[in-house]
N, C-alpha and C. Protein backbone atom coordinates (compact mmCIF):
# COMPACT_ATOMS: atom_id res chain seq x y z
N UNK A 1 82.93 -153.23 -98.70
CA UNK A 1 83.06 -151.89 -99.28
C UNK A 1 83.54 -150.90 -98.22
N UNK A 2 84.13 -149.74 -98.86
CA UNK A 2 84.47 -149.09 -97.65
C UNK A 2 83.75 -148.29 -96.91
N UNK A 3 83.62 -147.73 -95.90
CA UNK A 3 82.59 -146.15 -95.77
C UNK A 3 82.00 -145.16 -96.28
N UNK A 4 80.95 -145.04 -96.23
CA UNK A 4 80.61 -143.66 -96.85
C UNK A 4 80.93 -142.62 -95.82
N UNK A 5 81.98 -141.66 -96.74
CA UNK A 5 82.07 -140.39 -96.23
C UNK A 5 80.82 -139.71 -95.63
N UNK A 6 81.37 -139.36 -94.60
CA UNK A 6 79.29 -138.22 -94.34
C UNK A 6 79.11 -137.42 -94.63
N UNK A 7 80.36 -136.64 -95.23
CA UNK A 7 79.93 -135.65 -95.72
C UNK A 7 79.50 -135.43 -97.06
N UNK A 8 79.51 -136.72 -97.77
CA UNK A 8 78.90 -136.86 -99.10
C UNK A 8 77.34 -137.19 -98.80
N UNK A 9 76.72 -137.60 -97.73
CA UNK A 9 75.08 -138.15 -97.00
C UNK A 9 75.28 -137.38 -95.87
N UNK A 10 74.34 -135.73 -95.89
CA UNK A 10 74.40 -135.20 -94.55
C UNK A 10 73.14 -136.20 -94.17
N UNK A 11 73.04 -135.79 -92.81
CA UNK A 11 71.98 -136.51 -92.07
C UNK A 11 70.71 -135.96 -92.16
N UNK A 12 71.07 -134.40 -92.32
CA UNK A 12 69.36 -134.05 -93.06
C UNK A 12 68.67 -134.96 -93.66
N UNK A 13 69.49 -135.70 -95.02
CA UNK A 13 68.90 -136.68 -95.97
C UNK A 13 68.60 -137.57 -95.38
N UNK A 14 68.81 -138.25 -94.16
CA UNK A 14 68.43 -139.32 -93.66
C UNK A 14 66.99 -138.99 -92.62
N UNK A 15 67.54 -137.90 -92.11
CA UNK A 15 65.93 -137.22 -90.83
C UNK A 15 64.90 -137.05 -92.55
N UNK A 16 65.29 -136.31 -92.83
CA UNK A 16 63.96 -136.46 -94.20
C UNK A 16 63.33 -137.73 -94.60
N UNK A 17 64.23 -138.36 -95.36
CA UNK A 17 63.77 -139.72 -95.39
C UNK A 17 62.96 -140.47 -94.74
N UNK A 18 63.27 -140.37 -93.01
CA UNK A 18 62.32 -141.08 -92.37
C UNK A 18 61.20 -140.39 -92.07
N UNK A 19 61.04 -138.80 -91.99
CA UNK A 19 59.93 -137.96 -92.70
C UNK A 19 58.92 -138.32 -93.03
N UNK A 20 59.72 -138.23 -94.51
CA UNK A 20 58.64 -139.01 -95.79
C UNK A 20 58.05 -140.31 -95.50
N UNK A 21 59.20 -141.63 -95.00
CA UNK A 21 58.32 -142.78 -95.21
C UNK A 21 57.46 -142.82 -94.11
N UNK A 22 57.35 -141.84 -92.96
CA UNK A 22 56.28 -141.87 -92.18
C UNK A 22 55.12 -141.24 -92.58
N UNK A 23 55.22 -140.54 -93.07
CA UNK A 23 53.87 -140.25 -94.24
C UNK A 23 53.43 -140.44 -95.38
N UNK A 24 54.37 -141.39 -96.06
CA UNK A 24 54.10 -142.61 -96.83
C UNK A 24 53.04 -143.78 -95.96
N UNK A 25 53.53 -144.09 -95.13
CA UNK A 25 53.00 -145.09 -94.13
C UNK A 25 51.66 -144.67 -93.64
N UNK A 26 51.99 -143.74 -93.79
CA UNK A 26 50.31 -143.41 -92.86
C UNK A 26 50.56 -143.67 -91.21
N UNK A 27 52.04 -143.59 -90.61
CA UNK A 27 52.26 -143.07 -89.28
C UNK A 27 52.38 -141.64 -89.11
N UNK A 28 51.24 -141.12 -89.17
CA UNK A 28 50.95 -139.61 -89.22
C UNK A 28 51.77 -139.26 -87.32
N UNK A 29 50.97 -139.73 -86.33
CA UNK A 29 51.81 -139.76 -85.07
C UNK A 29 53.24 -139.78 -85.12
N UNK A 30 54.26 -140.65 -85.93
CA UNK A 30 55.56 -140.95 -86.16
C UNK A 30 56.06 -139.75 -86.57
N UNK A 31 55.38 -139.27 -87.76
CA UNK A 31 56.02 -137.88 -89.04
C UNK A 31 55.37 -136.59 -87.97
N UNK A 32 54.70 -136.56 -86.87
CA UNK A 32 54.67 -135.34 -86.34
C UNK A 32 55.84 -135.31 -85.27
N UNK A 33 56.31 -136.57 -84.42
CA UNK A 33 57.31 -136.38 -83.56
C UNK A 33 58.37 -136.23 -84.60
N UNK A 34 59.09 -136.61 -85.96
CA UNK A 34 59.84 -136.59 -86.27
C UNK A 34 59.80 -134.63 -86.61
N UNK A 35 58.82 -134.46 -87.20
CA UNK A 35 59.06 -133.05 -87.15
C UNK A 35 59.04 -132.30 -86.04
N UNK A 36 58.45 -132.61 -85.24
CA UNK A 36 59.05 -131.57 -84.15
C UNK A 36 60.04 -131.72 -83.64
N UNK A 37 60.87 -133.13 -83.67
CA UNK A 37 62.14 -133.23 -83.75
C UNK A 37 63.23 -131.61 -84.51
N UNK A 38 63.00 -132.74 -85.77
CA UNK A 38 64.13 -131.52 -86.50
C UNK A 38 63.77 -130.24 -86.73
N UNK A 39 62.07 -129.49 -86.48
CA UNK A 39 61.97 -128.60 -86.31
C UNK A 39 61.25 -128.17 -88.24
N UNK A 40 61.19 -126.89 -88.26
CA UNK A 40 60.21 -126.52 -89.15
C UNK A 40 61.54 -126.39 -89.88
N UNK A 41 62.16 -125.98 -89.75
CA UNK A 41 63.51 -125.36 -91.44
C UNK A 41 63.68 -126.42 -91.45
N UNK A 42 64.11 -127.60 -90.83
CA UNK A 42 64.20 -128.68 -91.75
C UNK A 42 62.89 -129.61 -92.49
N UNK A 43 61.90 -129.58 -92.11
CA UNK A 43 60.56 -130.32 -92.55
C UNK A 43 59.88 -129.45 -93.67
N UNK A 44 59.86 -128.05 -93.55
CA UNK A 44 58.92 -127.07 -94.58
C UNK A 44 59.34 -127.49 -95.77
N UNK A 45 60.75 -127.60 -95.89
CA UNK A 45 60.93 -128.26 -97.99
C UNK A 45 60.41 -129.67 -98.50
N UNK A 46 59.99 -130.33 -97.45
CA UNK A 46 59.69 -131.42 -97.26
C UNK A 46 57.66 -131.90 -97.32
N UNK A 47 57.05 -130.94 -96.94
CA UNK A 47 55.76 -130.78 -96.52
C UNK A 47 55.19 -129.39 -96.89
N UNK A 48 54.35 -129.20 -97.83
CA UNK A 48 53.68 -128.24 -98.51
C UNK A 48 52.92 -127.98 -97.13
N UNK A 49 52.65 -126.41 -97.02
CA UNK A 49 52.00 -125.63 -96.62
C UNK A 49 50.40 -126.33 -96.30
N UNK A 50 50.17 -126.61 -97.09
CA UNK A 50 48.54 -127.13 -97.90
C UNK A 50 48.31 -128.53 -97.09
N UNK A 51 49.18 -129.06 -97.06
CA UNK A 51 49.48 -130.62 -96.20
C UNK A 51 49.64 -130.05 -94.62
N UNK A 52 49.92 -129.52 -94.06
CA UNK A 52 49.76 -129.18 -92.73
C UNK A 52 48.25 -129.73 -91.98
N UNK A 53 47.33 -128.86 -92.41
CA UNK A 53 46.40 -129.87 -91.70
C UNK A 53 46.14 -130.97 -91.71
N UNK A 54 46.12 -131.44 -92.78
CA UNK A 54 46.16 -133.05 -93.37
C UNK A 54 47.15 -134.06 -92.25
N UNK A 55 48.34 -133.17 -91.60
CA UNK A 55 49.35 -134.23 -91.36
C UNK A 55 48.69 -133.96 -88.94
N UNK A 56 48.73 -132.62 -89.65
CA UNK A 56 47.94 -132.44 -87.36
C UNK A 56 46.51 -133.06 -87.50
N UNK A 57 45.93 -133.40 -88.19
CA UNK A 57 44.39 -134.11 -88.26
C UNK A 57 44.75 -135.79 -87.90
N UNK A 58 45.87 -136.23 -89.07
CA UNK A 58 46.23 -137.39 -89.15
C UNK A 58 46.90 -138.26 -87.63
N UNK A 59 47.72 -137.01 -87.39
CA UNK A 59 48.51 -137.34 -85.98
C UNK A 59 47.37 -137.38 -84.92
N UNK A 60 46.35 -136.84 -84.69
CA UNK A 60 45.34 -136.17 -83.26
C UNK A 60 44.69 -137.69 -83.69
N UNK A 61 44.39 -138.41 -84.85
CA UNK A 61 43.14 -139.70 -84.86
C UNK A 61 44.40 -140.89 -84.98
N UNK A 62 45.45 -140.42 -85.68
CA UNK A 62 46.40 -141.75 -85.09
C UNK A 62 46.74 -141.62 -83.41
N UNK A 63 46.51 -140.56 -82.81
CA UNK A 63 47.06 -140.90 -81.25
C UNK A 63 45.62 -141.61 -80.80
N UNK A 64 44.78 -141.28 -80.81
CA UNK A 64 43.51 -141.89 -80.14
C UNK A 64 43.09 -143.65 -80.81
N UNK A 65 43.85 -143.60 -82.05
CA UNK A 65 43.63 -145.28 -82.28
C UNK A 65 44.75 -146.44 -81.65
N UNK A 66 45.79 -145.26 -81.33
CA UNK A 66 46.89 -145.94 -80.33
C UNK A 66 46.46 -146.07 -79.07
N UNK A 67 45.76 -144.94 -78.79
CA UNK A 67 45.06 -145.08 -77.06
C UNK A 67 43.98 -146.52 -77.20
N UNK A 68 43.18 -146.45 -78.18
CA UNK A 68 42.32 -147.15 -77.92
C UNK A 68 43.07 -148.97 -78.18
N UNK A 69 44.19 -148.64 -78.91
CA UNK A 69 45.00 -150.80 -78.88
C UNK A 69 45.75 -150.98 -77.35
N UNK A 70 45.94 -149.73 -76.62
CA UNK A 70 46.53 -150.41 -75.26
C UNK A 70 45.19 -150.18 -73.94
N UNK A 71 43.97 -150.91 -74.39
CA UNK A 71 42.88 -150.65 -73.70
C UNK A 71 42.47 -151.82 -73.72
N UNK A 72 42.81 -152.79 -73.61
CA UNK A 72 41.91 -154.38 -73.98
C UNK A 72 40.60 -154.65 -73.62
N UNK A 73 40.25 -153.78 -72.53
CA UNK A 73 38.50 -153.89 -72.14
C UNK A 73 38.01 -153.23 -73.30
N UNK A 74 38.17 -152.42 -74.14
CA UNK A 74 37.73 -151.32 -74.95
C UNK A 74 37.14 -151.79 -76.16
N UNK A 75 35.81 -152.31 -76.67
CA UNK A 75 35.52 -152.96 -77.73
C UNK A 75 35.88 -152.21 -79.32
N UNK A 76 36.05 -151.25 -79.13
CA UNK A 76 36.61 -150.42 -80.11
C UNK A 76 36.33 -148.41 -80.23
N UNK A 77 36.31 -148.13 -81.09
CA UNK A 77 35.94 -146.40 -81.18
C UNK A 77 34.82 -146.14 -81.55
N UNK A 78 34.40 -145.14 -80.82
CA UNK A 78 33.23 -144.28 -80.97
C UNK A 78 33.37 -143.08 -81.36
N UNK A 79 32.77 -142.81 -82.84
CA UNK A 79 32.72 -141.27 -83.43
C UNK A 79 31.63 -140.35 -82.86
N UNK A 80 31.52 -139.72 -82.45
CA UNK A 80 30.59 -138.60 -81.56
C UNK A 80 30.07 -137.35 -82.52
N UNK A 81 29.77 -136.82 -83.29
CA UNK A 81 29.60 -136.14 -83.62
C UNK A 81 30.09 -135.91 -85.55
N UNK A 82 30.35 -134.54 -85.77
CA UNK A 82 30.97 -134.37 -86.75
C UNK A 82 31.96 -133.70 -87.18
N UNK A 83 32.74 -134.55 -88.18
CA UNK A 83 34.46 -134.31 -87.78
C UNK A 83 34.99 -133.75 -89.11
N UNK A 84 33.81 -133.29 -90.27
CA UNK A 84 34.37 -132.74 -91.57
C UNK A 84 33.89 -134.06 -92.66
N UNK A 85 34.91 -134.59 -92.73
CA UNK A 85 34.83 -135.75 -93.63
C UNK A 85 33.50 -136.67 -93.35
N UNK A 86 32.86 -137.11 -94.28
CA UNK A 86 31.63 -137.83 -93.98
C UNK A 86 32.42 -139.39 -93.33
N UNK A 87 31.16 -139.75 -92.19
CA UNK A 87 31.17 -140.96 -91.20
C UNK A 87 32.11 -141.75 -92.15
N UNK A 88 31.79 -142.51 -93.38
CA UNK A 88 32.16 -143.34 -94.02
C UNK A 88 33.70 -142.84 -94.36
N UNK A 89 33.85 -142.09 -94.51
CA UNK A 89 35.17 -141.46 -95.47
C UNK A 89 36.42 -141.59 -94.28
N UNK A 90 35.71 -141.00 -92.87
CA UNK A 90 36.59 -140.75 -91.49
C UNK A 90 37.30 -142.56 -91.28
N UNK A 91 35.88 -143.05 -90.79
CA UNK A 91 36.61 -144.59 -90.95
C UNK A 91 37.15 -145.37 -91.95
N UNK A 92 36.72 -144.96 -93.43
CA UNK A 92 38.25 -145.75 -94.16
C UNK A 92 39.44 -145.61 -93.93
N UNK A 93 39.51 -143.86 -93.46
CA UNK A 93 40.87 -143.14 -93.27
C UNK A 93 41.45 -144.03 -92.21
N UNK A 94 40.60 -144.20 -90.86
CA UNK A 94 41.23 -144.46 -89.71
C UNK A 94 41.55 -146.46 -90.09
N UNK A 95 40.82 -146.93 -91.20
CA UNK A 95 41.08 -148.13 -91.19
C UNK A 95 42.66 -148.31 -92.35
N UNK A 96 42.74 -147.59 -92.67
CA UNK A 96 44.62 -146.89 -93.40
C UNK A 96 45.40 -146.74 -92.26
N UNK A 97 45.29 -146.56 -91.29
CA UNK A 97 46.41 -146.77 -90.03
C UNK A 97 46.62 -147.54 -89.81
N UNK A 98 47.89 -147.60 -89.78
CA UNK A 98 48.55 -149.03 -88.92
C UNK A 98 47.86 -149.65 -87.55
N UNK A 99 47.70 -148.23 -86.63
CA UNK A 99 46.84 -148.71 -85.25
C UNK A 99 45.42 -148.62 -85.74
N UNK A 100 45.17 -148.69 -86.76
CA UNK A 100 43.81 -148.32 -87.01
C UNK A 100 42.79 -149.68 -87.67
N UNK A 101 43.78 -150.08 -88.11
CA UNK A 101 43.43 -151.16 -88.96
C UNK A 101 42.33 -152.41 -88.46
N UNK A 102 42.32 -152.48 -86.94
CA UNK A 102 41.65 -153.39 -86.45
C UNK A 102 40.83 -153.45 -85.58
N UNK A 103 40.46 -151.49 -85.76
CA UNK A 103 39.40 -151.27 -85.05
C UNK A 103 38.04 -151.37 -85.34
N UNK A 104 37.51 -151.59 -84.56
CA UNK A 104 36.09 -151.42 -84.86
C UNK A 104 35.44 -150.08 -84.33
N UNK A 105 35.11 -149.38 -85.64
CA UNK A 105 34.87 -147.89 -85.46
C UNK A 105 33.26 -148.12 -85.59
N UNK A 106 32.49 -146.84 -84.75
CA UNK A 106 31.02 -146.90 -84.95
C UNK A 106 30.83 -145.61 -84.80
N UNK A 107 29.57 -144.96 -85.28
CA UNK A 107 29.11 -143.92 -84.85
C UNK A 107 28.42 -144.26 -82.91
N UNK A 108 28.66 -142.96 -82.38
CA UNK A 108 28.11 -143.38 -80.76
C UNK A 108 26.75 -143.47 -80.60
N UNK A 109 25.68 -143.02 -81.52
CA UNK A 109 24.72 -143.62 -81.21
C UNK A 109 24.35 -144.91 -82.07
N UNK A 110 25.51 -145.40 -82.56
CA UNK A 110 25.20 -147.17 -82.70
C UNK A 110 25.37 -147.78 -81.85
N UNK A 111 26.29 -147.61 -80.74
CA UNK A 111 26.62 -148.89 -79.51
C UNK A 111 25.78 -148.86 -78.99
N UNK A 112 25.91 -150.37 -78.63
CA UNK A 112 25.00 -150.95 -77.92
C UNK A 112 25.29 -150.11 -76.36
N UNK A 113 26.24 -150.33 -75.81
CA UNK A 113 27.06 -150.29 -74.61
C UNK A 113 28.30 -149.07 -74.54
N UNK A 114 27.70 -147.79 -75.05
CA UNK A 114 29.19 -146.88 -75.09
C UNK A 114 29.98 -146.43 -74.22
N UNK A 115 29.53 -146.80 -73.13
CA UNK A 115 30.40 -146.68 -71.73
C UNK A 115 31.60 -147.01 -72.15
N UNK A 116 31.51 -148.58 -72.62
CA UNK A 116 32.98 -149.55 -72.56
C UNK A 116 33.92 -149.11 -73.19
N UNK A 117 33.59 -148.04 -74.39
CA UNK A 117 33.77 -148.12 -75.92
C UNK A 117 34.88 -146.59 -75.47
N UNK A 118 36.20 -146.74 -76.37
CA UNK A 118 37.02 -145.00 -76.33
C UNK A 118 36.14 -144.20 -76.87
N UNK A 119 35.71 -143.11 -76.67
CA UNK A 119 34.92 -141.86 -77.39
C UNK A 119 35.69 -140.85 -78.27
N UNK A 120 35.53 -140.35 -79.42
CA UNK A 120 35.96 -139.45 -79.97
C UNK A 120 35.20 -138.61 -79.97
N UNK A 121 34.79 -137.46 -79.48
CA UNK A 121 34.11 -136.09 -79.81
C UNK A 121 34.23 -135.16 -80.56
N UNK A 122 33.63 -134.58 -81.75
CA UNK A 122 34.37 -133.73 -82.51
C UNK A 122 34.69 -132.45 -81.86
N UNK A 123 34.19 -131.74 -80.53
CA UNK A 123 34.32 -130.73 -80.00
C UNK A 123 33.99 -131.29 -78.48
N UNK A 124 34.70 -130.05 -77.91
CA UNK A 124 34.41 -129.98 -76.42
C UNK A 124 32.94 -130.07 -75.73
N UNK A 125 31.88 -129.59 -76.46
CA UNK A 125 30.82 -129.59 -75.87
C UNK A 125 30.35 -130.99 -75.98
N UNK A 126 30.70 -131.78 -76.65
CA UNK A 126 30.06 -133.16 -77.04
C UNK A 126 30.76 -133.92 -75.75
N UNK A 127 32.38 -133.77 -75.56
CA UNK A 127 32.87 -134.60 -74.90
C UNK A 127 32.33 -134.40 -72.73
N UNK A 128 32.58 -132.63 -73.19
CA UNK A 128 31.41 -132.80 -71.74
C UNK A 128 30.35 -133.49 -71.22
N UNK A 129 29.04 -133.75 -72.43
CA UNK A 129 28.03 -134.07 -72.53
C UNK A 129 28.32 -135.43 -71.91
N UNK A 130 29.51 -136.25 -72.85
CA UNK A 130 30.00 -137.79 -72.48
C UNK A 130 30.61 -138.08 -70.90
N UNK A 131 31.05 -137.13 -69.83
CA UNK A 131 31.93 -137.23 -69.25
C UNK A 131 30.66 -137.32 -67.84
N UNK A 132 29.64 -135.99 -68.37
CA UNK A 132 28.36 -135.87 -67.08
C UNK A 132 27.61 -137.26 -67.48
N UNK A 133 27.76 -138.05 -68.36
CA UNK A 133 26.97 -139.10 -68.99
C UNK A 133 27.59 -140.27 -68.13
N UNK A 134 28.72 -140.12 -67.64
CA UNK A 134 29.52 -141.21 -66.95
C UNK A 134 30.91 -141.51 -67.39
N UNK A 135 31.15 -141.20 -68.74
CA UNK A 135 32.49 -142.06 -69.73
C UNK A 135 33.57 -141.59 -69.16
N UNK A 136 34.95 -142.59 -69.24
CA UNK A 136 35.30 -142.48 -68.43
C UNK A 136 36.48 -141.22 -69.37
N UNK A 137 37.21 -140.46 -68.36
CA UNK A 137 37.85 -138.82 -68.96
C UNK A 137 38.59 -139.03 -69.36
N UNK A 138 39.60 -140.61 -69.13
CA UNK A 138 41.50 -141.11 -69.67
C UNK A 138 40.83 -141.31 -70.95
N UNK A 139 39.50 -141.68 -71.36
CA UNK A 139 39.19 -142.30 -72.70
C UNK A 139 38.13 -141.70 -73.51
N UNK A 140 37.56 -140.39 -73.00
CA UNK A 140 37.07 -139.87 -74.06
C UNK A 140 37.52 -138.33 -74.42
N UNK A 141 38.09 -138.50 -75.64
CA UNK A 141 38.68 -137.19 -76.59
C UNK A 141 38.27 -136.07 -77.06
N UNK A 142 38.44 -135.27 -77.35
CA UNK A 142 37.60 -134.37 -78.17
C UNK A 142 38.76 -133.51 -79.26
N UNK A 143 38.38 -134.27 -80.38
CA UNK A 143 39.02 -133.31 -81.49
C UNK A 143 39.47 -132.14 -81.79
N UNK A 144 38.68 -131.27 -81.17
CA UNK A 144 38.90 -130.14 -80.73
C UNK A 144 39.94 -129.71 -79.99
N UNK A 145 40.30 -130.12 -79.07
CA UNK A 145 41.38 -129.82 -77.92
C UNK A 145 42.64 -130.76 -78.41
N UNK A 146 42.68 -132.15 -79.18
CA UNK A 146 43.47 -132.45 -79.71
C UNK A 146 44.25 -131.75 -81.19
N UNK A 147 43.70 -130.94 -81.91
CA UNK A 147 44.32 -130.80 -82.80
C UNK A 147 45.51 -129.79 -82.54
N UNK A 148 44.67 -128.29 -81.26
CA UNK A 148 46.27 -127.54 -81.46
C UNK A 148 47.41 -128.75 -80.42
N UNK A 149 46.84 -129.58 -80.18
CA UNK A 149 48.34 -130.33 -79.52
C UNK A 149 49.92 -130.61 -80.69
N UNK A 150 48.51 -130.70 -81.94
CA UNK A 150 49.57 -131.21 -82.89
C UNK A 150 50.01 -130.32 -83.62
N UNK A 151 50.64 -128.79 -83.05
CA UNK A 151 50.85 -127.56 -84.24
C UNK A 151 52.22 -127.67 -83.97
N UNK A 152 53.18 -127.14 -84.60
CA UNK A 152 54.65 -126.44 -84.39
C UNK A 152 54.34 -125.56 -83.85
């Protein structure tokens, strides 16, 4: 067949596209670099207002389930506190990720051993608490300080 003209398929339609199927996918991390890629005039027709937090919440717990698969000592994640969504509800979500899928998530006062374990904190004061506790600082998070990472 012959070429498609491009100017009959701008490339908007294509940066969108991969947009969407990244938040189809549930690569919330993927659909935030892609938008800050092309920037807000191209993503806002694309992503309701209302979905904004939904998609910087999604990106801040998909980066920390990525931190925690290139950690091989790391027996899995530790939830610290409280993060909105009830315990149960947080880890189905995080078990819907692609990097998420094969973690073993716990609340932190279930481990046995939470030293070993990545920490999630829902706020700064929790993750302090973890850091004078010993844990180590490349691996424990705090929700808090991650989310404005993920604003436009």
């Amino acid at each position: 067949p012959p070429p498609l003209d491009a100017a009959l398929v701008p490339d908007a339609f294509f940066h969108g596209q991969a947009f969407k199927l990244a938040m189809v996918d549930s690569r919330f991390l993927d659909a935030f670099d892609i938008a800050l890629l092309l920037g807000s005039a191209a993503i806002d027709p694309l992503l309701e207002p209302e979905r904004w937090p939904g998609l910087t919440f999604g990106a801040a717990i998909d980066a920390v389930c990525r931190t925690v698969a290139t950690v091989p000592d790391a027996p899995g994640l530790l939830l610290d506190g409280g993060f909105g969504p009830p315990h149960d509800a947080l880890v189905a979500f995080i078990a819907g990720l692609p990097h998420g899928r094969t973690l073993k998530v716990e609340r932190f006062e279930a481990a046995d051993a939470p030293r070993t374990h990545v920490v999630l904190a829902a706020d700064d004061a929790r993750r302090a608490a973890r850091l004078a506790e010993g844990h180590r600082p490349g691996l424990t998070f705090s929700l808090e300080s991650l989310l404005p990472l993920f604003r436009l």
